[in-house]
N, C-alpha and C. Protein backbone atom coordinates (compact mmCIF):
# COMPACT_ATOMS: atom_id res chain seq x y z
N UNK A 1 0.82 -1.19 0.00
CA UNK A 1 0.00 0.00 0.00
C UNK A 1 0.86 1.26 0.00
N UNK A 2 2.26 1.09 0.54
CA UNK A 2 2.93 2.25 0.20
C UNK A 2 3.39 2.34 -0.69
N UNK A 3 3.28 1.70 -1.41
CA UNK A 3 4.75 1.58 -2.68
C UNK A 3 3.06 2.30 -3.40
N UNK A 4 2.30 1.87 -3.55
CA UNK A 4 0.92 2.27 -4.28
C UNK A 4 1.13 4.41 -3.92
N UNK A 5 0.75 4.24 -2.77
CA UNK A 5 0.90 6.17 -2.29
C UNK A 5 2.01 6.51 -2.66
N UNK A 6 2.97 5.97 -2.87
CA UNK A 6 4.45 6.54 -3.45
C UNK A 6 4.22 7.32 -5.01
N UNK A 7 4.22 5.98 -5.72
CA UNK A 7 3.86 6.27 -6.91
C UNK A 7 3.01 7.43 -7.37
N UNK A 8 1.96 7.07 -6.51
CA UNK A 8 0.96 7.98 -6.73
C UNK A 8 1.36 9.60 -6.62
N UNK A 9 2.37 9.68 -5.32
CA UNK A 9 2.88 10.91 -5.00
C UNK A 9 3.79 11.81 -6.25
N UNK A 10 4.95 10.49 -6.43
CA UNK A 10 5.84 10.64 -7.98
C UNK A 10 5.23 11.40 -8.97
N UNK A 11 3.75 10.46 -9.04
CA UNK A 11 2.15 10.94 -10.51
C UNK A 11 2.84 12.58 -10.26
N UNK A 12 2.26 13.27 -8.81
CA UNK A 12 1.66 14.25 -9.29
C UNK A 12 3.40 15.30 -9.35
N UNK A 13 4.27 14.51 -9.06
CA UNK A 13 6.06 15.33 -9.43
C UNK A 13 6.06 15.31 -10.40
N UNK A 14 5.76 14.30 -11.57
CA UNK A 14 5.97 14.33 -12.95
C UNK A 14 4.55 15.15 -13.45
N UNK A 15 3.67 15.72 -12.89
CA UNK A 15 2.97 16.80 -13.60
C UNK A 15 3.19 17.82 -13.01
N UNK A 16 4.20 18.29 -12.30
CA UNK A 16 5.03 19.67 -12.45
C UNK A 16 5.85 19.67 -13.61
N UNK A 17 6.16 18.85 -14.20
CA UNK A 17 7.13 19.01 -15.22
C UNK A 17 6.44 19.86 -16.24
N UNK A 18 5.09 19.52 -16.89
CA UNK A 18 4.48 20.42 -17.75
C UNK A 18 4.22 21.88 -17.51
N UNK A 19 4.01 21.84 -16.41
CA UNK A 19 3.87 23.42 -15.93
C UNK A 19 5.13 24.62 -15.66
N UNK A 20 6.08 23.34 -15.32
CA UNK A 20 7.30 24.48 -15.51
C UNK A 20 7.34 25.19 -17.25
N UNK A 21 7.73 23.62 -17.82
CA UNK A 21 8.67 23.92 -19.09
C UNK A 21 7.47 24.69 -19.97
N UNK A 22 5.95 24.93 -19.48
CA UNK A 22 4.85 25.54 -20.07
C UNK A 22 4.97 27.38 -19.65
N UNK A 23 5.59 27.57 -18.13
CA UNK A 23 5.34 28.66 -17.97
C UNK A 23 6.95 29.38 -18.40
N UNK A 24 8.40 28.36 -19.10
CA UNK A 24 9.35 28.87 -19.53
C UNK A 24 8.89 29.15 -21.36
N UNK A 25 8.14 28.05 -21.74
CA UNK A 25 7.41 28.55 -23.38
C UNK A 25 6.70 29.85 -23.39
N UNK A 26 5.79 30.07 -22.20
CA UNK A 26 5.13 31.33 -22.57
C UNK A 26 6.00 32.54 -22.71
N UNK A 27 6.77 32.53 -21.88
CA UNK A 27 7.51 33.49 -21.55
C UNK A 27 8.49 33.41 -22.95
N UNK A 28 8.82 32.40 -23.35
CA UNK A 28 9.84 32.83 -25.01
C UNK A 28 8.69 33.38 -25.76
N UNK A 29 7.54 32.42 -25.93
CA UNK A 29 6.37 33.24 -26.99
C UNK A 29 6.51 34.30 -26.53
N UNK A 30 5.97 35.07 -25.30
CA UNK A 30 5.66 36.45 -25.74
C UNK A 30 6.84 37.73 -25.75
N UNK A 31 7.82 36.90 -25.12
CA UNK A 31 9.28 37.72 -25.47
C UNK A 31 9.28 37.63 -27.12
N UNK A 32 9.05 36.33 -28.10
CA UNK A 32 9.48 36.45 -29.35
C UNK A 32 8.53 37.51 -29.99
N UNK A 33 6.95 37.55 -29.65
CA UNK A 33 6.08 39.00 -29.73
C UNK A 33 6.46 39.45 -29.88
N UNK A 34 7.17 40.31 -28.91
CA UNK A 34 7.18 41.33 -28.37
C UNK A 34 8.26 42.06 -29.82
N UNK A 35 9.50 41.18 -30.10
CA UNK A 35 10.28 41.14 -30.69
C UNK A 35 9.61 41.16 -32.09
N UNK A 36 9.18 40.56 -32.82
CA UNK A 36 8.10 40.63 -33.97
C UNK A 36 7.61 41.32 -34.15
N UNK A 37 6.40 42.48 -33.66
CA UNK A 37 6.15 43.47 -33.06
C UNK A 37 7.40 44.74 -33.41
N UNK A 38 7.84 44.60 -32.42
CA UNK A 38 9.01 45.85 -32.89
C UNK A 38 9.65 45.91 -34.08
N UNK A 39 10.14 44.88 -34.95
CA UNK A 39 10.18 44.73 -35.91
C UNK A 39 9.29 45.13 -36.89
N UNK A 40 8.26 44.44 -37.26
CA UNK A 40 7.29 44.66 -38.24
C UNK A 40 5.99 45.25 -37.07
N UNK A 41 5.53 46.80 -37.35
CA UNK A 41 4.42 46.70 -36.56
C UNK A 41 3.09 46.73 -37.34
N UNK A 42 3.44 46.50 -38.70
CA UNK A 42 1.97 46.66 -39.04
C UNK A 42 1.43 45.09 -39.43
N UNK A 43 2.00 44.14 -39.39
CA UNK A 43 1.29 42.63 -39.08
C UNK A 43 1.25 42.94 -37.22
N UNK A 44 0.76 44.05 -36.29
CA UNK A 44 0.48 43.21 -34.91
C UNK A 44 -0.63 42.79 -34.72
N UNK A 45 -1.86 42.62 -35.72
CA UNK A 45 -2.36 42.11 -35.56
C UNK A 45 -3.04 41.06 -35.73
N UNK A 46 -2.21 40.02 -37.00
CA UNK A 46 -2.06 38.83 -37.21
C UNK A 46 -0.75 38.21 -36.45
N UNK A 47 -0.17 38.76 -35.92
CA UNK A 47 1.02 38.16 -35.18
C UNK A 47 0.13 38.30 -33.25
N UNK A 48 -0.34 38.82 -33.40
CA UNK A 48 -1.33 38.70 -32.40
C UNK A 48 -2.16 37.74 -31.81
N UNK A 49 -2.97 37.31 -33.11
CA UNK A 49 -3.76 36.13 -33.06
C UNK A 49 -3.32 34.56 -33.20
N UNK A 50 -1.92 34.91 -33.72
CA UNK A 50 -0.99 33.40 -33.91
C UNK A 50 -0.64 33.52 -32.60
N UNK A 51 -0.01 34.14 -31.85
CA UNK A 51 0.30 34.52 -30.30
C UNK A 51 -0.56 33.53 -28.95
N UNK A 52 -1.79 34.03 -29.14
CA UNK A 52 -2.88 33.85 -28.66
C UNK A 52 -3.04 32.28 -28.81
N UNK A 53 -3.17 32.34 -30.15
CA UNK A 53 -3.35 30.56 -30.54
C UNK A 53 -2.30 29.38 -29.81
N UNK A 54 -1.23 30.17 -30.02
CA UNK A 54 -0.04 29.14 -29.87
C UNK A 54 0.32 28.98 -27.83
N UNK A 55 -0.54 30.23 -27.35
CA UNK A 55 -0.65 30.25 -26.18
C UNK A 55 -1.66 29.18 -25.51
N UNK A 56 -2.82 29.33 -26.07
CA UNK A 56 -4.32 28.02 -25.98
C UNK A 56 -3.50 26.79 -25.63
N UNK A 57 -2.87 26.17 -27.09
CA UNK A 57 -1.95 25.17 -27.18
C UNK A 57 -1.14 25.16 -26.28
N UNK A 58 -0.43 25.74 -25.87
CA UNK A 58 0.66 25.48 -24.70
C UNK A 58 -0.21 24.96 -23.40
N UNK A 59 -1.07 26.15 -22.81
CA UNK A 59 -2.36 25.57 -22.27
C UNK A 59 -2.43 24.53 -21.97
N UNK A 60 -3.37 23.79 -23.01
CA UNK A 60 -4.00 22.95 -23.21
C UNK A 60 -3.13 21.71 -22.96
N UNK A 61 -1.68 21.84 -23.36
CA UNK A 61 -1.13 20.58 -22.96
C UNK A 61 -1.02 20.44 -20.93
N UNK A 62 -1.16 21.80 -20.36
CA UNK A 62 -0.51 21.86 -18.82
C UNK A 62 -1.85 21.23 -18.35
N UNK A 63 -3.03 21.73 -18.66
CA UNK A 63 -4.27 20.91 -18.02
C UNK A 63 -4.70 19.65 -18.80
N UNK A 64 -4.23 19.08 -19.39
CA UNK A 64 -4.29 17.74 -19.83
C UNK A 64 -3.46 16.90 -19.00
N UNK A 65 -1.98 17.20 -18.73
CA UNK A 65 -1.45 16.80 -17.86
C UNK A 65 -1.73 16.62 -16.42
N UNK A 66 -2.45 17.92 -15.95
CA UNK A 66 -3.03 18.01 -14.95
C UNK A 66 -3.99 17.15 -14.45
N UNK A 67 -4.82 16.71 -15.40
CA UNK A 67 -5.87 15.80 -15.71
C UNK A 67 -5.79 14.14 -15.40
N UNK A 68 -4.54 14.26 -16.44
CA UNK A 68 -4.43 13.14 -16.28
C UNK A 68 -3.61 12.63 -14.75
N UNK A 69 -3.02 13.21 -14.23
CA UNK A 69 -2.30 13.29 -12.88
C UNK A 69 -3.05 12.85 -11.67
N UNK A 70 -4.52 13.69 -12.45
CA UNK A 70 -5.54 13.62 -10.76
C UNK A 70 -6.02 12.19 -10.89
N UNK A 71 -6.62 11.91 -12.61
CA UNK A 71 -7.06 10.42 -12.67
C UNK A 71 -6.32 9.17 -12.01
N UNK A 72 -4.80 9.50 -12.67
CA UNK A 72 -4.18 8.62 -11.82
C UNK A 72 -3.99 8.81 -9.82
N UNK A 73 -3.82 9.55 -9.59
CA UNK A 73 -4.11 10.04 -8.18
C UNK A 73 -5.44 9.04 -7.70
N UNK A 74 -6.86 9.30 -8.23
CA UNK A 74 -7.53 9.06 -7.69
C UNK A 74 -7.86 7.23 -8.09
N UNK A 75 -7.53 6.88 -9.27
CA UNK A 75 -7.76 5.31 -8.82
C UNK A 75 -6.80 5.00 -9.12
C-alpha cells in the first residue's frame, strides 16, 4: 500500500514538469512577440492572433497533464 501512495505521489512530481517547461514557453512566446512586433508593426495584428493561438496550445497541454495526474491520483 505504500509503494501504491508513493507512486501515486511521484504521478503528481511528474505533472510539475508540464507546468514548468509551459510557464518557460510562454515566456519565449511572448518575449518572441514582443520582438516581432518591434520589428514589423503593421502585421500586430495577425502576429497577435498566432500569439494567442499558440498560447491556448501550450495551455492545453498543462491541463491535460493536470488531468491526467488527478485520474491517476484518484484510482
Amino acid at each position: 500500500m505504500l509503494i501504491i501512495k508513493g507512486v501515486k505521489i511521484l504521478t503528481f512530481a511528474f505533472a510539475m514538469f508540464p507546468i514548468a517547461f509551459s510557464s518557460l514557453s510562454v515566456g519565449i512566446l511572448f518575449s518572441s512577440y514582443n520582438l516581432a512586433v518591434s520589428r514589423n508593426p503593421d502585421e500586430q495584428d495577425n502576429l497577435f492572433s498566432t500569439t494567442m493561438m499558440a498560447f491556448g496550445l501550450i495551455e492545453t497541454f498543462v491541463f491535460i497533464g493536470l488531468v491526467v495526474s488527478v485520474v491517476v491520483y484518484i484510482l
